[in-house]
Every structure is written in C-alpha cells, then in structure tokens.
C-alpha atoms as a PDB file:
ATOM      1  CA  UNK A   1      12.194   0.453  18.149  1.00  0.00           C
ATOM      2  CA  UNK A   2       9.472   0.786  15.136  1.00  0.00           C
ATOM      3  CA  UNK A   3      10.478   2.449  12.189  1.00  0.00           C
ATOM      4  CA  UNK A   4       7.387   4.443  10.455  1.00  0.00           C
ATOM      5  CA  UNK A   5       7.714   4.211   6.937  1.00  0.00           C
ATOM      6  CA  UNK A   6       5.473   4.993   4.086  1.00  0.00           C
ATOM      7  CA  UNK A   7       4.956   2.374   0.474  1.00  0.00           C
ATOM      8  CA  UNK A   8       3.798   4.258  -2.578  1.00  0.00           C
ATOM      9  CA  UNK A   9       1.754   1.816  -4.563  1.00  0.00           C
ATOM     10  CA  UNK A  10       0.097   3.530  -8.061  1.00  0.00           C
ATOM     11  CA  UNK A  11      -1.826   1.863 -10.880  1.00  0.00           C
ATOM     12  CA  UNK A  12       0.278   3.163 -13.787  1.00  0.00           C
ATOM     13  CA  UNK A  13       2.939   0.878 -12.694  1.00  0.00           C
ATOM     14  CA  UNK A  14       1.033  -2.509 -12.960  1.00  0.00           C
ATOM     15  CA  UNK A  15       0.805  -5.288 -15.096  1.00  0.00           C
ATOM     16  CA  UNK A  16      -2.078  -4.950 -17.487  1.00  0.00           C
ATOM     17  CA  UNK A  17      -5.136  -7.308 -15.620  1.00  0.00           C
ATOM     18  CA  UNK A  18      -3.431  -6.472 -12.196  1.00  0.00           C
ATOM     19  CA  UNK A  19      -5.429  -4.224  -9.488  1.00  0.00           C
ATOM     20  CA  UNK A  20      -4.098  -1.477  -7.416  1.00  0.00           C
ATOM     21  CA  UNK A  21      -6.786  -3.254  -4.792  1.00  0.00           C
ATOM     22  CA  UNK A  22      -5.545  -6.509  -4.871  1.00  0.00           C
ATOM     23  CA  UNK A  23      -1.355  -5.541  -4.646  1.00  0.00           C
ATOM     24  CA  UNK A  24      -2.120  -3.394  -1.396  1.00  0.00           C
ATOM     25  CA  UNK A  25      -4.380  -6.376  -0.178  1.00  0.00           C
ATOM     26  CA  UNK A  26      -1.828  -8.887  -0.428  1.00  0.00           C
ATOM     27  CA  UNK A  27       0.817  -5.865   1.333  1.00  0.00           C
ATOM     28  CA  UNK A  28      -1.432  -5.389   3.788  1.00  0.00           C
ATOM     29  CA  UNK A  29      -1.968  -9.118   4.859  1.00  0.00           C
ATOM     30  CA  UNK A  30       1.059  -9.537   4.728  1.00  0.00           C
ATOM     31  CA  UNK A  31       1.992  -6.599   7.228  1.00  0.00           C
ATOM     32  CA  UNK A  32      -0.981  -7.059   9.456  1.00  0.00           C
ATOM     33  CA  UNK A  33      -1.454  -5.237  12.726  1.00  0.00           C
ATOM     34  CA  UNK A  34       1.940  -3.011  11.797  1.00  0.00           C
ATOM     35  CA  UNK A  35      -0.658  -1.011   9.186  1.00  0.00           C
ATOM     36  CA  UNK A  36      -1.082   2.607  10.722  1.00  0.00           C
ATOM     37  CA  UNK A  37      -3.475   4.158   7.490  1.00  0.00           C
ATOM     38  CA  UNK A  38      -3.919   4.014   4.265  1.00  0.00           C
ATOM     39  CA  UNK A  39      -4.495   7.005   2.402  1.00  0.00           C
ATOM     40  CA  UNK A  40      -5.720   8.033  -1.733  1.00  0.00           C
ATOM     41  CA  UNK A  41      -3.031   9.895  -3.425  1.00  0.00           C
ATOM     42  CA  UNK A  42      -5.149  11.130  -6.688  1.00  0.00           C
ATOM     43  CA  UNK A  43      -6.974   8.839  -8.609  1.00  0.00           C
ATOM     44  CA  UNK A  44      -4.553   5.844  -9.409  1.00  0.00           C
ATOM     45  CA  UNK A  45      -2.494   5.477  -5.840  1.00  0.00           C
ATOM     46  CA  UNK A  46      -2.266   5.160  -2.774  1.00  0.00           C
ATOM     47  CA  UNK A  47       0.166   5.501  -0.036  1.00  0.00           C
ATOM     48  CA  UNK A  48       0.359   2.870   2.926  1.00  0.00           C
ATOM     49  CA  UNK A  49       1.721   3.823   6.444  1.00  0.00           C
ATOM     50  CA  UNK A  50       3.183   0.952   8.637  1.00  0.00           C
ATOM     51  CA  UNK A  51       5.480   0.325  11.336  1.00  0.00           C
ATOM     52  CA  UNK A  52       8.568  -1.833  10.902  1.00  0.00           C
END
C-alpha cells in the first residue's frame, strides 16, 4: 500500500547561495516516478506530492 504524503520545501529556510530549484530537483530525482504534482505555495515554496 502507497502512502500519499506531501514535503513542504520554502526558500526562507535555505542556506544563503542555495536554490529552492535545485533542493526539489535533487528530491525529485531522487523520488522518481513516485512524484504525483508539484504545486507553488506563494512566492518562495512549494509543496511536492508523492507516493511512498
């Protein structure tokens, strides 16, 4: 049985030099086909759906 859950990733929380893009990049590779959507959340975040 899946499990849908749901990662909150926002810029605020990051490293100064580190992208939003490139954190949700490397979560997203390493997730790969269990990625249902990603969706904006305001300006700085972004909430990832996947299966686990």
């Amino acid at each position: 049985m899946m499990i849908h859950k749901i990662r909150y990733f926002e810029s605020k929380q990051l490293s100064e030099g580190v992208y939003l893009q490139d954190v949700v990049n490397d979560f997203l590779s390493q997730k790969g086909d269990s990625i249902i959507a990603v969706l904006p959340v305001l300006d700085n975040a972004l909430l990832v759906h996947y299966k686990e």
